[in-house]
C-alpha atoms as a PDB file:
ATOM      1  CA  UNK A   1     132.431   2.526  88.050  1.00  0.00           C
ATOM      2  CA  UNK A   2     129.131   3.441  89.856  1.00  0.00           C
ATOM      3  CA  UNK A   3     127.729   6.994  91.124  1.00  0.00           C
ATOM      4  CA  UNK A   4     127.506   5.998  94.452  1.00  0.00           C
ATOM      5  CA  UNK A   5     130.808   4.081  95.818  1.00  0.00           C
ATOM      6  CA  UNK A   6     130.281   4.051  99.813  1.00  0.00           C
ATOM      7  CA  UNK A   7     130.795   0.677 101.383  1.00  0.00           C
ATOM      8  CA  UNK A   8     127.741  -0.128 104.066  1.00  0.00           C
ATOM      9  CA  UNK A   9     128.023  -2.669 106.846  1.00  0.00           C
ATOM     10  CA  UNK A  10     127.514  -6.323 106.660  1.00  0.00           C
ATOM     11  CA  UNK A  11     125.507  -7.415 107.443  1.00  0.00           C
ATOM     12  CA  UNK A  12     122.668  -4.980 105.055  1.00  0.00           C
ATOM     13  CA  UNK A  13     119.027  -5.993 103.943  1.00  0.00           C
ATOM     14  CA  UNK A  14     118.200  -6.796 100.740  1.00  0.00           C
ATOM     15  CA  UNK A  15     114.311  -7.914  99.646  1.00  0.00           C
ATOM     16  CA  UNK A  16     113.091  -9.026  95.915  1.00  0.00           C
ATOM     17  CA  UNK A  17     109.971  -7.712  95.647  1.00  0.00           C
ATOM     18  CA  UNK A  18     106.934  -9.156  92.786  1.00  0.00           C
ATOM     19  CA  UNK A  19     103.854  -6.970  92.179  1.00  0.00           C
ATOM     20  CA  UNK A  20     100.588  -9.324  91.837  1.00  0.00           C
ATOM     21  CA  UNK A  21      97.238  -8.385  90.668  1.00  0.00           C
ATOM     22  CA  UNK A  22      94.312  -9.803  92.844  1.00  0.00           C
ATOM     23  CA  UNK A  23      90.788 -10.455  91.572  1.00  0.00           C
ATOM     24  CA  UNK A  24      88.219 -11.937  93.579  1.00  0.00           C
ATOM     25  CA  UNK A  25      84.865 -13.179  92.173  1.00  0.00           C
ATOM     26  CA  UNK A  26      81.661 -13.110  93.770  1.00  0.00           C
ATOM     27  CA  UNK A  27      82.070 -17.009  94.083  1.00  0.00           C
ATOM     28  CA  UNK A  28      84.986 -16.979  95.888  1.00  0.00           C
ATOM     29  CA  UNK A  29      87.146 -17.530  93.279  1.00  0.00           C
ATOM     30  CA  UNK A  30      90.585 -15.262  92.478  1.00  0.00           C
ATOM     31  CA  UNK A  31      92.725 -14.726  89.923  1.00  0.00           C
ATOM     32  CA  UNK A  32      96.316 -13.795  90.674  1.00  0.00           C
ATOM     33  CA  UNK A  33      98.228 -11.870  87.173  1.00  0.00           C
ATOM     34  CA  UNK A  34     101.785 -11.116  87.247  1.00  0.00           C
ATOM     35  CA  UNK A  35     102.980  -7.682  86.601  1.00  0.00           C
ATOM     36  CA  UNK A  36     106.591  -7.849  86.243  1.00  0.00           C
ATOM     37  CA  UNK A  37     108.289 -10.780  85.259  1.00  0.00           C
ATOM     38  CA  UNK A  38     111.370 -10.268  87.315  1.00  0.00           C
ATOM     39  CA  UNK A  39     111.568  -8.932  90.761  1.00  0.00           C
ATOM     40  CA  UNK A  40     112.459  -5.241  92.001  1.00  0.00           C
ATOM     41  CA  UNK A  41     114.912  -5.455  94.293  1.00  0.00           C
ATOM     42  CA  UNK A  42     115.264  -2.960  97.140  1.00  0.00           C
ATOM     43  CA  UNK A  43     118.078  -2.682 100.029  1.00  0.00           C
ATOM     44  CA  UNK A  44     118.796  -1.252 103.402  1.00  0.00           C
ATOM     45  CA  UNK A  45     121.918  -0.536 103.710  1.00  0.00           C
ATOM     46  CA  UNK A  46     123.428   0.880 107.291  1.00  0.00           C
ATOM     47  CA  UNK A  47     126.524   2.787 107.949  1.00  0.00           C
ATOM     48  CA  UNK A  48     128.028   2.842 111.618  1.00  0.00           C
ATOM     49  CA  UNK A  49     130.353   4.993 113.078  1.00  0.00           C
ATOM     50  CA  UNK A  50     131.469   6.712 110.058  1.00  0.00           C
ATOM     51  CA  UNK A  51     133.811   9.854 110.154  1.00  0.00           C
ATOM     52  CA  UNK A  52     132.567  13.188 109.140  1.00  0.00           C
ATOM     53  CA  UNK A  53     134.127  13.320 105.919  1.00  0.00           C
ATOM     54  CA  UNK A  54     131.671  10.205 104.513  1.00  0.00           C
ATOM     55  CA  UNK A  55     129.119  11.482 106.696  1.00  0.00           C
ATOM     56  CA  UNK A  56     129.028  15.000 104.289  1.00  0.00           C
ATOM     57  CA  UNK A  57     129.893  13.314 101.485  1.00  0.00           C
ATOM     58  CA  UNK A  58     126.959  10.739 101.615  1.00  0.00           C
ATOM     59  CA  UNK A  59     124.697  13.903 102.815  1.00  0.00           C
ATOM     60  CA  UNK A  60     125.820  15.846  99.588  1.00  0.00           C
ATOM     61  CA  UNK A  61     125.205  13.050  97.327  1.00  0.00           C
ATOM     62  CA  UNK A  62     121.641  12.681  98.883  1.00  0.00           C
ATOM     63  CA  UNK A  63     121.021  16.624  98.452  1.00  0.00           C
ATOM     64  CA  UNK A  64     122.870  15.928  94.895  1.00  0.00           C
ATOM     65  CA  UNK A  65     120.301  13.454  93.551  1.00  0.00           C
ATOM     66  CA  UNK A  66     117.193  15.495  95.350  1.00  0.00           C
ATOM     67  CA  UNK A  67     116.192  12.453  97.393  1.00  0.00           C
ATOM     68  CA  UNK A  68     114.122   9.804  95.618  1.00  0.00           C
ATOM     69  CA  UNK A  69     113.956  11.947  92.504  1.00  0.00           C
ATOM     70  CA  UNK A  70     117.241  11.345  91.180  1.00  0.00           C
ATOM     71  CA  UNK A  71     118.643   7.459  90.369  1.00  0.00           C
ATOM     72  CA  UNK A  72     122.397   6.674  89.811  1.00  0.00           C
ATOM     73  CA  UNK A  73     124.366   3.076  89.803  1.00  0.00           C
ATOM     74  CA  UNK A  74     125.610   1.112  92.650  1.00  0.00           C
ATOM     75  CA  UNK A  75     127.744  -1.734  93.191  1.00  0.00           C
ATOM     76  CA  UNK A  76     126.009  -4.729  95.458  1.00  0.00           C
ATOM     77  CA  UNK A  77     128.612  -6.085  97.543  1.00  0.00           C
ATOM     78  CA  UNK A  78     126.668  -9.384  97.780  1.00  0.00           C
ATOM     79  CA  UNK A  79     126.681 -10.663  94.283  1.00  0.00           C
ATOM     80  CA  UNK A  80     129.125  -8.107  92.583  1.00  0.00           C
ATOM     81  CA  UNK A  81     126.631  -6.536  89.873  1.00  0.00           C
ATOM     82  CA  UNK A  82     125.726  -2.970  89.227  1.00  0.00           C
ATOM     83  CA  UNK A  83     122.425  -1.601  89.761  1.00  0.00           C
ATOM     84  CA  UNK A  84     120.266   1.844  88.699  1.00  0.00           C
ATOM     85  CA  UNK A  85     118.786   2.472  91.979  1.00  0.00           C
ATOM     86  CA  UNK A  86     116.894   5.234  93.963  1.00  0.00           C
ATOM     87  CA  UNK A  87     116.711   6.525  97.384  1.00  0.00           C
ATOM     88  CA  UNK A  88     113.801   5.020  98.799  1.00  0.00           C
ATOM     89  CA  UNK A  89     112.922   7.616 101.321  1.00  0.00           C
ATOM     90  CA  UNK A  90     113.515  11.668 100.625  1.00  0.00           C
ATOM     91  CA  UNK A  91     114.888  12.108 103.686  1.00  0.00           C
ATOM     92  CA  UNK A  92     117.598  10.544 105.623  1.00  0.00           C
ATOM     93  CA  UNK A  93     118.346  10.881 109.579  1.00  0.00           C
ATOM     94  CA  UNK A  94     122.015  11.235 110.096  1.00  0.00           C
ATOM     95  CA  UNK A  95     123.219  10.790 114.099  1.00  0.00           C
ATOM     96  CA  UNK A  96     126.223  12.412 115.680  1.00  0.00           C
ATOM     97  CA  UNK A  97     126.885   9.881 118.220  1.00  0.00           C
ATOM     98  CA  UNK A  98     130.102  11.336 118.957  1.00  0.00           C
ATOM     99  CA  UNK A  99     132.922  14.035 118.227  1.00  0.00           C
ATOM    100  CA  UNK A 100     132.649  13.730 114.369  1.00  0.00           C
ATOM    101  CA  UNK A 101     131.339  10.092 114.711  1.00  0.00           C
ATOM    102  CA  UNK A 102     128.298   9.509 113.034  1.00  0.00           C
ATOM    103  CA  UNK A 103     125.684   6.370 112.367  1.00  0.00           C
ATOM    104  CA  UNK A 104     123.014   6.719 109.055  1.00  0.00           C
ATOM    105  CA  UNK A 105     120.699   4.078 107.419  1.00  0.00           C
ATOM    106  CA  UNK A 106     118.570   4.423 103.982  1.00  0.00           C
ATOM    107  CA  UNK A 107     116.923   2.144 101.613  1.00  0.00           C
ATOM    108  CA  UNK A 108     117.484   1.814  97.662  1.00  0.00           C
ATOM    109  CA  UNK A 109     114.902   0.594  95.245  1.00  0.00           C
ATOM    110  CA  UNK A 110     115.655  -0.406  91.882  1.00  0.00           C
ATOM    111  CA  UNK A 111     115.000   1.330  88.832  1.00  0.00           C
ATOM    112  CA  UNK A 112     113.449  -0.545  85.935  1.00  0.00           C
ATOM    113  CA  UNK A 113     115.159   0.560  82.832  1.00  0.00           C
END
């Protein structure tokens, strides 16, 4: 089972992301080099009109795990498999839009393990 068990909204962001080397020669040439062979995935996930009891819960998990020092696992909801992932930012902006209604939104980057 993973660390963090919260279900977002559909529909949430997710991006693959490559890391590329660029060198460019004097004669206009360029060579492009590969650093990782798979991508790092990251995700944006957003929660709407959650009660207060998630709210604090989610906001003592983030405290929990320092911000985007601490990793932990998470299901994806989209293809079912479980990731070691980070919070991307190390801060999070949570909105009381009404009596004990609240709205949040955070990224997670993948960990290479």
């Amino acid at each position: 089972m993973a660390d963090f068990n919260w279900k977002p909204d559909f529909v949430f962001e997710e991006t693959p992301e490559f890391h590329t080397l660029l060198t460019q020669f004097e004669n206009g040439a360029e060579q492009r080099r590969a650093k990782w062979s798979s991508p790092r995935r990251k995700w944006r996930l957003v929660f709407r009109n959650r009660y207060k009891s998630e709210y604090e819960a989610i906001r003592d998990f983030f405290i929990e795990k320092m911000g985007a020092y601490g990793s932990f696992t998470w299901d994806n909801p989209n293809d079912g498999n479980t990731y070691t992932v980070r919070f991307e930012e190390d801060g999070i902006t949570f909105s009381n839009k009404a009596y004990d209604v609240y709205d949040f939104e955070f990224g997670f980057v993948e960990v290479k393990v």
